[in-house]
PDB file of N, CA and C in Angstrom:
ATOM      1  N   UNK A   1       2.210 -14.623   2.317  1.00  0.00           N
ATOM      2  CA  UNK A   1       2.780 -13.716   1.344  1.00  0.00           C
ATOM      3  C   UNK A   1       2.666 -12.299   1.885  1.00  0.00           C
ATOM      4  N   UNK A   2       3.872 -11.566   1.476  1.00  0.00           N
ATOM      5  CA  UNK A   2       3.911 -10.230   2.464  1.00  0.00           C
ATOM      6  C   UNK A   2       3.030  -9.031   1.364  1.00  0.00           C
ATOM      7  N   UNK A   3       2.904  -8.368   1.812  1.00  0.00           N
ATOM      8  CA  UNK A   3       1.774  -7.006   1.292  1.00  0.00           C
ATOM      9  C   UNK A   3       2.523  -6.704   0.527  1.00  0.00           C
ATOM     10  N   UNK A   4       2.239  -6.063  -0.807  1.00  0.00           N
ATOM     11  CA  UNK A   4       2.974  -4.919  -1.645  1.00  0.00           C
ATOM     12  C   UNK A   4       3.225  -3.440  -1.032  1.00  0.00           C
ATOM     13  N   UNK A   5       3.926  -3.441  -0.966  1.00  0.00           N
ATOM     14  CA  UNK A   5       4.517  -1.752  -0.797  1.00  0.00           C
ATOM     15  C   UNK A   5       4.314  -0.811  -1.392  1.00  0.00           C
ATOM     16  N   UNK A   6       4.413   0.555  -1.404  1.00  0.00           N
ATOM     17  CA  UNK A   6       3.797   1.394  -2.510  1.00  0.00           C
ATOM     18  C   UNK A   6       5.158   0.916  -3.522  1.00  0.00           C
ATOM     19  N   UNK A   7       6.294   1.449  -3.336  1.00  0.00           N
ATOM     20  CA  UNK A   7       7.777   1.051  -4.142  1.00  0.00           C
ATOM     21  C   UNK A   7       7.394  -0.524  -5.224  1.00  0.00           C
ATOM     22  N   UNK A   8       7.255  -1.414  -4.347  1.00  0.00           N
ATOM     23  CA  UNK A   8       6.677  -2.262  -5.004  1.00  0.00           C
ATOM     24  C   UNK A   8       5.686  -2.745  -5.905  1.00  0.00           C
ATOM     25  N   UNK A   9       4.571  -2.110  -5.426  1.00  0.00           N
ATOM     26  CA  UNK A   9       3.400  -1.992  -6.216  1.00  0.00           C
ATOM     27  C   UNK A   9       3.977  -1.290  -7.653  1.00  0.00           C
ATOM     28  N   UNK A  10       4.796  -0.110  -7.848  1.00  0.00           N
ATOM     29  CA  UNK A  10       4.951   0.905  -8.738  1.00  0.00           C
ATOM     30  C   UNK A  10       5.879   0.394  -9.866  1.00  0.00           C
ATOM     31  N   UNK A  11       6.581  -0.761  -9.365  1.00  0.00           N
ATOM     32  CA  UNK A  11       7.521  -1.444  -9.808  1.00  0.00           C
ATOM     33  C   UNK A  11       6.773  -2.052 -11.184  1.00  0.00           C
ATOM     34  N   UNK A  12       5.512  -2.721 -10.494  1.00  0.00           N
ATOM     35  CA  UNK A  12       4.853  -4.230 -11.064  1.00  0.00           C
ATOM     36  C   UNK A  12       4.233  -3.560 -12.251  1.00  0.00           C
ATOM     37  N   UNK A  13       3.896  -1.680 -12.406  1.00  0.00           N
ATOM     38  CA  UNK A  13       3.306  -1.608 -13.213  1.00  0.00           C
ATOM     39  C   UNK A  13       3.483  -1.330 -14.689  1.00  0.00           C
ATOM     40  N   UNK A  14       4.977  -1.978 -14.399  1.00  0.00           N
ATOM     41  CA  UNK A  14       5.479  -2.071 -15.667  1.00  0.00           C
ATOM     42  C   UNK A  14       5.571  -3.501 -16.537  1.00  0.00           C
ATOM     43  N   UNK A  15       4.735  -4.799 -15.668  1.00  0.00           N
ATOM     44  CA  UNK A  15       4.929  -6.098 -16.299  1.00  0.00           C
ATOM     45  C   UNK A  15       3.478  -6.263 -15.923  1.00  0.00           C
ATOM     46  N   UNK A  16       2.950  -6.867 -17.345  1.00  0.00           N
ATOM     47  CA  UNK A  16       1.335  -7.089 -17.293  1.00  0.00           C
ATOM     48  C   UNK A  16       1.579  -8.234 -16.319  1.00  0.00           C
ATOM     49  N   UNK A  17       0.085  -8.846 -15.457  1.00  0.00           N
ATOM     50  CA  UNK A  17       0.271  -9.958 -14.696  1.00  0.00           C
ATOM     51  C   UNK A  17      -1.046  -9.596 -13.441  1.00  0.00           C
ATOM     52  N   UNK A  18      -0.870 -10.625 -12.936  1.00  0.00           N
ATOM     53  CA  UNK A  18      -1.749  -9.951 -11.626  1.00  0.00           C
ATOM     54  C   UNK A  18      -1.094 -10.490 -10.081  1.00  0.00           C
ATOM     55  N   UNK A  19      -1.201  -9.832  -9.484  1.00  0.00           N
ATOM     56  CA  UNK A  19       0.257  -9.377  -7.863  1.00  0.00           C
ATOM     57  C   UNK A  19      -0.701  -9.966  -6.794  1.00  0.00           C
ATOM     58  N   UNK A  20      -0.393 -10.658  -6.374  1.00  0.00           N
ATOM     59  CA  UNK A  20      -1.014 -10.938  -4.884  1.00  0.00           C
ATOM     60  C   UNK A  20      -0.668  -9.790  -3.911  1.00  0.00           C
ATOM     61  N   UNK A  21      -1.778  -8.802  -3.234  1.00  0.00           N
ATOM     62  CA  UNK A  21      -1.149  -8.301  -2.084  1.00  0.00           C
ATOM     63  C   UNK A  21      -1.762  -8.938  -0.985  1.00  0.00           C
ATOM     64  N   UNK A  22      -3.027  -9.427  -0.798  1.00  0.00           N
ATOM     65  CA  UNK A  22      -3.265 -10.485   0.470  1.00  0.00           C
ATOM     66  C   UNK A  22      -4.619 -10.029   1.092  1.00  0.00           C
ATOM     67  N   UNK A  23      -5.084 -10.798   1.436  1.00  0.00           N
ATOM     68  CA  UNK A  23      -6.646 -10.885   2.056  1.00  0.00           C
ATOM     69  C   UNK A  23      -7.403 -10.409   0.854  1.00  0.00           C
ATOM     70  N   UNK A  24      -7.227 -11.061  -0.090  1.00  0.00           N
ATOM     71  CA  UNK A  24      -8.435 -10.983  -1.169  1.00  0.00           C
ATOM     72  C   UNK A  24      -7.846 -10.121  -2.352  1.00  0.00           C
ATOM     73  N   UNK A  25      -6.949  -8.940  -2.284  1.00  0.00           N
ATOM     74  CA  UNK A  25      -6.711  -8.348  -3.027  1.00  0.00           C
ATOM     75  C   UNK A  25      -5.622  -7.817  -3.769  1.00  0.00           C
ATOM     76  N   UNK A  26      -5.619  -7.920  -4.952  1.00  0.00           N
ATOM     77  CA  UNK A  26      -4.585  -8.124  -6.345  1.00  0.00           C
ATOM     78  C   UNK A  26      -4.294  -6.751  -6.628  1.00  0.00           C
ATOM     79  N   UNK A  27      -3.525  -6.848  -7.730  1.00  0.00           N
ATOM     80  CA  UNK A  27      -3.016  -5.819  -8.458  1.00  0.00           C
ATOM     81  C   UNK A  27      -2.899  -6.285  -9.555  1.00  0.00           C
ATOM     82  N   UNK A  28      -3.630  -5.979 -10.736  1.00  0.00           N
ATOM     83  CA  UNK A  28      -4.296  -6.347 -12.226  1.00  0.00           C
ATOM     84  C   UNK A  28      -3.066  -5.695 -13.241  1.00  0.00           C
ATOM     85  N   UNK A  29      -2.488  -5.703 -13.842  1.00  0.00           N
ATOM     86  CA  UNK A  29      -1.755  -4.859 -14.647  1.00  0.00           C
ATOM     87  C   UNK A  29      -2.049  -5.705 -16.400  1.00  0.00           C
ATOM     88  N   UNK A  30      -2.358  -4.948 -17.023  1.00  0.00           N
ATOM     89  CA  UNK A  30      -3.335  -5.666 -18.283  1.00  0.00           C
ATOM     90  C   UNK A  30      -2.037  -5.336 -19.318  1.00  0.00           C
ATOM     91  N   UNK A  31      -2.218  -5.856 -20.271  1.00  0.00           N
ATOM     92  CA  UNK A  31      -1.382  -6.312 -21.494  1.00  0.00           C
ATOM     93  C   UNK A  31      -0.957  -4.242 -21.908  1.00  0.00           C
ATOM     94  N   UNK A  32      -1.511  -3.451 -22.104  1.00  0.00           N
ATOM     95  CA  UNK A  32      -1.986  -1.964 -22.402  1.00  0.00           C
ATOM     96  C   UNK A  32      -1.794  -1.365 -21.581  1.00  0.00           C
ATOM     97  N   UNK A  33      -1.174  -1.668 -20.688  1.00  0.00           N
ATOM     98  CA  UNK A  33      -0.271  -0.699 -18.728  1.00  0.00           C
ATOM     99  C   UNK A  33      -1.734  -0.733 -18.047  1.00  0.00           C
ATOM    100  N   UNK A  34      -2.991  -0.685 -18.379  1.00  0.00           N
ATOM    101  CA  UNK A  34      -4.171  -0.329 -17.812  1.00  0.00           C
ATOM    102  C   UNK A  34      -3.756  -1.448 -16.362  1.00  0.00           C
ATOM    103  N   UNK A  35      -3.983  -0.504 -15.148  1.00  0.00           N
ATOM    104  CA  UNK A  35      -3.639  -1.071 -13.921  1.00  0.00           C
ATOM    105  C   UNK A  35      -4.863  -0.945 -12.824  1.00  0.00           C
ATOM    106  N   UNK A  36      -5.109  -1.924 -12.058  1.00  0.00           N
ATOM    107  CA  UNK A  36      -6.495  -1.757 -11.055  1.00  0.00           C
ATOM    108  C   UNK A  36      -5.770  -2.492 -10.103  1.00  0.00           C
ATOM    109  N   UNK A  37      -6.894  -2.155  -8.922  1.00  0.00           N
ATOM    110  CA  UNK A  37      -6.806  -3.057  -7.607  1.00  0.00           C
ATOM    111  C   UNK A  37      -8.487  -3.882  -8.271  1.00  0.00           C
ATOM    112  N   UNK A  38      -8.163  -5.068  -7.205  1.00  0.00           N
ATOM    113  CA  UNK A  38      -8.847  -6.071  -7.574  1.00  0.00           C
ATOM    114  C   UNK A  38      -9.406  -6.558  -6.261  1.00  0.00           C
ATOM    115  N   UNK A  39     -10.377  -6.646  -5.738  1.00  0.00           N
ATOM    116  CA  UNK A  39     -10.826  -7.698  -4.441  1.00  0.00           C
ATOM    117  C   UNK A  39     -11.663  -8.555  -5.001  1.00  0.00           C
ATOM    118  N   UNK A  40     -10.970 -10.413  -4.266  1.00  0.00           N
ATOM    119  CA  UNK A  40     -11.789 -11.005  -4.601  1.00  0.00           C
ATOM    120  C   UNK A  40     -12.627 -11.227  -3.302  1.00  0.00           C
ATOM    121  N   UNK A  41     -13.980 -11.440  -3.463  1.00  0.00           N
ATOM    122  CA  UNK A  41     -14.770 -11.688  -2.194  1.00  0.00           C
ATOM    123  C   UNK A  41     -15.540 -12.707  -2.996  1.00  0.00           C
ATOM    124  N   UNK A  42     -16.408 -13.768  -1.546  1.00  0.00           N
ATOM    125  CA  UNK A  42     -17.085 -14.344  -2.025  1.00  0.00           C
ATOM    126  C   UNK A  42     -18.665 -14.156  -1.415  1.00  0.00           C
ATOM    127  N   UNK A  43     -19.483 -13.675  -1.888  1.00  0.00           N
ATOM    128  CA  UNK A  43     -20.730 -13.701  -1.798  1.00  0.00           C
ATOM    129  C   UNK A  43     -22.320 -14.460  -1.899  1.00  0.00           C
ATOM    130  N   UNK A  44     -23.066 -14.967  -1.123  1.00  0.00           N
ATOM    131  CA  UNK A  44     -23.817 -15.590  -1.663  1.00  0.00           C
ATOM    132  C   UNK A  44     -23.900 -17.383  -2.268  1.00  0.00           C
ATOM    133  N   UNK A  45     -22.167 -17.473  -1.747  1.00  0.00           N
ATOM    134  CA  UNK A  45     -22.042 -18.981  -2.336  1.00  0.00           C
ATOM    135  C   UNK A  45     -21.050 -18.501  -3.979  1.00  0.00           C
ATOM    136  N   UNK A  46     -20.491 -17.615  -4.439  1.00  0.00           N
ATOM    137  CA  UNK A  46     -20.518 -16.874  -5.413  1.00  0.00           C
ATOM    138  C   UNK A  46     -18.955 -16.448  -5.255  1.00  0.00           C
ATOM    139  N   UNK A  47     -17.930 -16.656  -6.059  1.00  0.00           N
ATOM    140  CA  UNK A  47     -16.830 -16.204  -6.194  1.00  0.00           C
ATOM    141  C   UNK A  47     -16.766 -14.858  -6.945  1.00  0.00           C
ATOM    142  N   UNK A  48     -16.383 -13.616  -6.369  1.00  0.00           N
ATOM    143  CA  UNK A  48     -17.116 -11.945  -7.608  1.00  0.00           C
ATOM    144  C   UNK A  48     -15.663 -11.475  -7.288  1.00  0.00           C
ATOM    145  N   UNK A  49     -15.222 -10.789  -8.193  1.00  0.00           N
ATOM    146  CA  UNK A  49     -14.241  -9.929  -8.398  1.00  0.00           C
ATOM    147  C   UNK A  49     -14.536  -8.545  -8.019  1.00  0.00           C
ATOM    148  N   UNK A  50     -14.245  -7.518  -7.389  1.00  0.00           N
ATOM    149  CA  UNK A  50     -14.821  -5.906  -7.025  1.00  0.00           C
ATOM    150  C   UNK A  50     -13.558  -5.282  -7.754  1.00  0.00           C
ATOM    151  N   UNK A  51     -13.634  -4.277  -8.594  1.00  0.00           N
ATOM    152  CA  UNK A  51     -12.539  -3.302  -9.029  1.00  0.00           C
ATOM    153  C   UNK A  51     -12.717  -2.511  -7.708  1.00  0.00           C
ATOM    154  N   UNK A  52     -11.975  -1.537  -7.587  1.00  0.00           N
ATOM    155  CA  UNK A  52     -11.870  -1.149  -7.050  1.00  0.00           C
ATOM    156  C   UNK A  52     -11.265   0.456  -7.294  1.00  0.00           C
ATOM    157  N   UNK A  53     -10.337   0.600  -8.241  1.00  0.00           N
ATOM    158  CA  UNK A  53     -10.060   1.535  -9.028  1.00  0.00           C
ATOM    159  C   UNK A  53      -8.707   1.479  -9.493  1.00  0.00           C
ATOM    160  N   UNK A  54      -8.060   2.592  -9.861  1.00  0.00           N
ATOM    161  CA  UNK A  54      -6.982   2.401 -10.972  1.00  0.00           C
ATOM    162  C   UNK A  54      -5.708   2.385  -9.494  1.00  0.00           C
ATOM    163  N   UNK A  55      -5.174   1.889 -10.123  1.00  0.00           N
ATOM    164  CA  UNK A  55      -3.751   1.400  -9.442  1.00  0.00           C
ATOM    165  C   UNK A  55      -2.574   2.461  -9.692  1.00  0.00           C
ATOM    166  N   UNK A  56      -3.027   3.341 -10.832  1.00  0.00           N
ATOM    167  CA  UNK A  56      -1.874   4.064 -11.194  1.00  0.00           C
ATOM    168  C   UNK A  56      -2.533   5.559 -10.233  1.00  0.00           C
ATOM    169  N   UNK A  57      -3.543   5.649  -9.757  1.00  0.00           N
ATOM    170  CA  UNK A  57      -4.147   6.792  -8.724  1.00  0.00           C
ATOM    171  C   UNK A  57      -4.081   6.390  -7.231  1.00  0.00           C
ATOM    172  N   UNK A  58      -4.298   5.581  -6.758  1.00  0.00           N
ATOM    173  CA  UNK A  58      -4.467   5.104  -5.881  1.00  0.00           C
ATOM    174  C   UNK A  58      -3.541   4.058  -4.844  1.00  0.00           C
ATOM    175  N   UNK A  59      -2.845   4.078  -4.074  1.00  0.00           N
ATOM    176  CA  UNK A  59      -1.770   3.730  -2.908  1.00  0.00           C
ATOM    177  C   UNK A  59      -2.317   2.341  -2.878  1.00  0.00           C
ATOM    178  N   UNK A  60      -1.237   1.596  -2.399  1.00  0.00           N
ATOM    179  CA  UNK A  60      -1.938   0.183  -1.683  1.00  0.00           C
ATOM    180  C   UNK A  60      -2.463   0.760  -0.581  1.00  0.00           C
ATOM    181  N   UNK A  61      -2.019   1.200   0.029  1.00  0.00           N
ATOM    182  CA  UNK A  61      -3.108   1.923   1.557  1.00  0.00           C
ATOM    183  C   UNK A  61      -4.284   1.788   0.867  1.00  0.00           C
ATOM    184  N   UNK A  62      -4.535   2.937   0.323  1.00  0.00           N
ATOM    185  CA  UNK A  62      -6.008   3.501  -0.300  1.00  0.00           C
ATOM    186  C   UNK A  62      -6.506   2.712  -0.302  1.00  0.00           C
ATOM    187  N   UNK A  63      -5.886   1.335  -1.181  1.00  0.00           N
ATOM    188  CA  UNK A  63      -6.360   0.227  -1.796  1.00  0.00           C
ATOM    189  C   UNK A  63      -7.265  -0.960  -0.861  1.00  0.00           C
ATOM    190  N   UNK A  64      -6.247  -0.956   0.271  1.00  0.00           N
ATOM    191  CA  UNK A  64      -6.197  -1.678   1.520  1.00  0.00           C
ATOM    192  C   UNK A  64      -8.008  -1.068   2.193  1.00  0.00           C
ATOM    193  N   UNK A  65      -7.999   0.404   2.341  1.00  0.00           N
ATOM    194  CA  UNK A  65      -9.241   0.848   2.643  1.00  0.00           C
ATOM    195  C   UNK A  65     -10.315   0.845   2.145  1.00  0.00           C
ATOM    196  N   UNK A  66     -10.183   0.611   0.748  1.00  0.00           N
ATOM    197  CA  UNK A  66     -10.934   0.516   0.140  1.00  0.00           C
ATOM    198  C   UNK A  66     -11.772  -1.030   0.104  1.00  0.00           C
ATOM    199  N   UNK A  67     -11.394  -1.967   0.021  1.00  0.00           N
ATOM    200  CA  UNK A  67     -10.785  -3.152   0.377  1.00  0.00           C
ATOM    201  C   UNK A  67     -11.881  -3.682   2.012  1.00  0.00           C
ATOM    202  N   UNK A  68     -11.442  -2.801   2.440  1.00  0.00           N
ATOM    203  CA  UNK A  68     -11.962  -3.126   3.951  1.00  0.00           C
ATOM    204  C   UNK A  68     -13.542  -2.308   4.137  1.00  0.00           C
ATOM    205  N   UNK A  69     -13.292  -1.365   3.524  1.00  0.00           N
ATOM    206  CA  UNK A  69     -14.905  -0.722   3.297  1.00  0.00           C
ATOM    207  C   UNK A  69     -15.782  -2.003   2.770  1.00  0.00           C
ATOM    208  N   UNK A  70     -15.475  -2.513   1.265  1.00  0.00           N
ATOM    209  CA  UNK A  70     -16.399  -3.191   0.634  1.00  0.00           C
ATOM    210  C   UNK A  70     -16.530  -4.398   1.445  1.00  0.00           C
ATOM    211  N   UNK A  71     -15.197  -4.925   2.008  1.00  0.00           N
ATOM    212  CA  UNK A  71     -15.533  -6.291   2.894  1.00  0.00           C
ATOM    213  C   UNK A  71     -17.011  -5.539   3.526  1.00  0.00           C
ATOM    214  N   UNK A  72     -17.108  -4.787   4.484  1.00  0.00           N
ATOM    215  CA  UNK A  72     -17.871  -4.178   5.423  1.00  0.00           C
ATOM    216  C   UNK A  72     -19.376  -4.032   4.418  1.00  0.00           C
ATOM    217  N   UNK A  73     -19.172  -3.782   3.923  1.00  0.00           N
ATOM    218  CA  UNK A  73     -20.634  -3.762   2.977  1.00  0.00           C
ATOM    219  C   UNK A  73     -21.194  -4.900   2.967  1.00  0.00           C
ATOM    220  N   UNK A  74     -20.372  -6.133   2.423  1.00  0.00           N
ATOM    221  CA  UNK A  74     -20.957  -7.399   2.164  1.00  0.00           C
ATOM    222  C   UNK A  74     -21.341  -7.857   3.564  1.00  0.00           C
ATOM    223  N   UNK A  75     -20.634  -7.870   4.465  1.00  0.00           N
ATOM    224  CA  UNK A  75     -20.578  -8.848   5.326  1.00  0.00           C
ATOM    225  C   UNK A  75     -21.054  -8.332   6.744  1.00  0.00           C
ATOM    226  N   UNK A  76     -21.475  -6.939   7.057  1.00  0.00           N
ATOM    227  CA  UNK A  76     -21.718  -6.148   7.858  1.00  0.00           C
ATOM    228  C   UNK A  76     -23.168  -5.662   7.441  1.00  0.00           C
ATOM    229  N   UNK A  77     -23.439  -5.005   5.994  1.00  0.00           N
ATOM    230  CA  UNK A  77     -24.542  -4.312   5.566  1.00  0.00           C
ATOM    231  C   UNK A  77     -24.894  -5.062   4.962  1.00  0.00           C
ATOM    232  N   UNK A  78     -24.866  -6.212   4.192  1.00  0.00           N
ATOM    233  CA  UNK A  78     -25.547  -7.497   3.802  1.00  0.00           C
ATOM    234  C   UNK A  78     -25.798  -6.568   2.344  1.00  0.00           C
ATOM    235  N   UNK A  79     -25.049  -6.217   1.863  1.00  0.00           N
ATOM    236  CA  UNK A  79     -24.986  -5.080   0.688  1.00  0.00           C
ATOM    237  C   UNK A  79     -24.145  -5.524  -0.607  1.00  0.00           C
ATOM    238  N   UNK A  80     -24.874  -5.731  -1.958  1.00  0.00           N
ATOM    239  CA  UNK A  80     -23.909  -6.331  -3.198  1.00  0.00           C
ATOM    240  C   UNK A  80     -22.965  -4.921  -3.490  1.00  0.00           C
ATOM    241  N   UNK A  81     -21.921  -5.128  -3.477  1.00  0.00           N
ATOM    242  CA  UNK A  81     -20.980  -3.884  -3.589  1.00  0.00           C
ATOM    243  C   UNK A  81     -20.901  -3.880  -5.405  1.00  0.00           C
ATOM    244  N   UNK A  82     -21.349  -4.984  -6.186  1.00  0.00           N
ATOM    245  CA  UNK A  82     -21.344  -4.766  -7.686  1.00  0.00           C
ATOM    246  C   UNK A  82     -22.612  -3.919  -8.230  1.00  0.00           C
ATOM    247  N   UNK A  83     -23.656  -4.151  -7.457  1.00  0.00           N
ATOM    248  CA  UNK A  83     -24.937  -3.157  -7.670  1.00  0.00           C
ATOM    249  C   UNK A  83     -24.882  -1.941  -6.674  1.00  0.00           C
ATOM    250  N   UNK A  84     -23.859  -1.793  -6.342  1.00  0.00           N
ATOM    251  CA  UNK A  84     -24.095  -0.660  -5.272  1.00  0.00           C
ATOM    252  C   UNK A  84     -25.516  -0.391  -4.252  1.00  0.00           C
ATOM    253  N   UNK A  85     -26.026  -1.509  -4.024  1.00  0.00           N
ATOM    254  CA  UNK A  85     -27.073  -1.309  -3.120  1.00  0.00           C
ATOM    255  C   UNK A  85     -26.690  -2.457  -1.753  1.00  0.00           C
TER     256      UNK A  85
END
């Protein structure tokens, strides 16, 4: 499945649902326009959801970096990115 685009992404945030953009991470759009990026990672044996932040501020780029930071936490710094430690 191909990445969301920013054009694309901006599109979706007008139909509640949640968007595959790929390697773990969604695009949430809630019943109320309220919009997030979403990474799913798995931790610990542990399926966790990471927000990541609002979708209506933030680029799929951003998103994408953001995304790749927290991978790097878990899996690099051996770090729960939901407790921030």
């Amino acid at each position: 499945m191909g990445k969301l685009t920013a054009a694309a992404a901006k599109a979706r945030l007008a139909n509640p649902g949640t968007y595959q953009h790929g390697d773990g991470l969604f695009l949430k759009v809630g019943k109320t326009g309220a919009a997030s990026w979403i990474l799913r990672v798995q931790q610990d044996g542990k399926r966790k959801d990471v927000g990541l932040g609002s979708a209506r501020q933030m680029s799929p780029a951003q998103a994408r970096n953001q995304a790749n930071q927290a991978r790097r936490a878990i899996k690099v710094e051996h770090r729960d990115v939901l407790l921030g430690r």
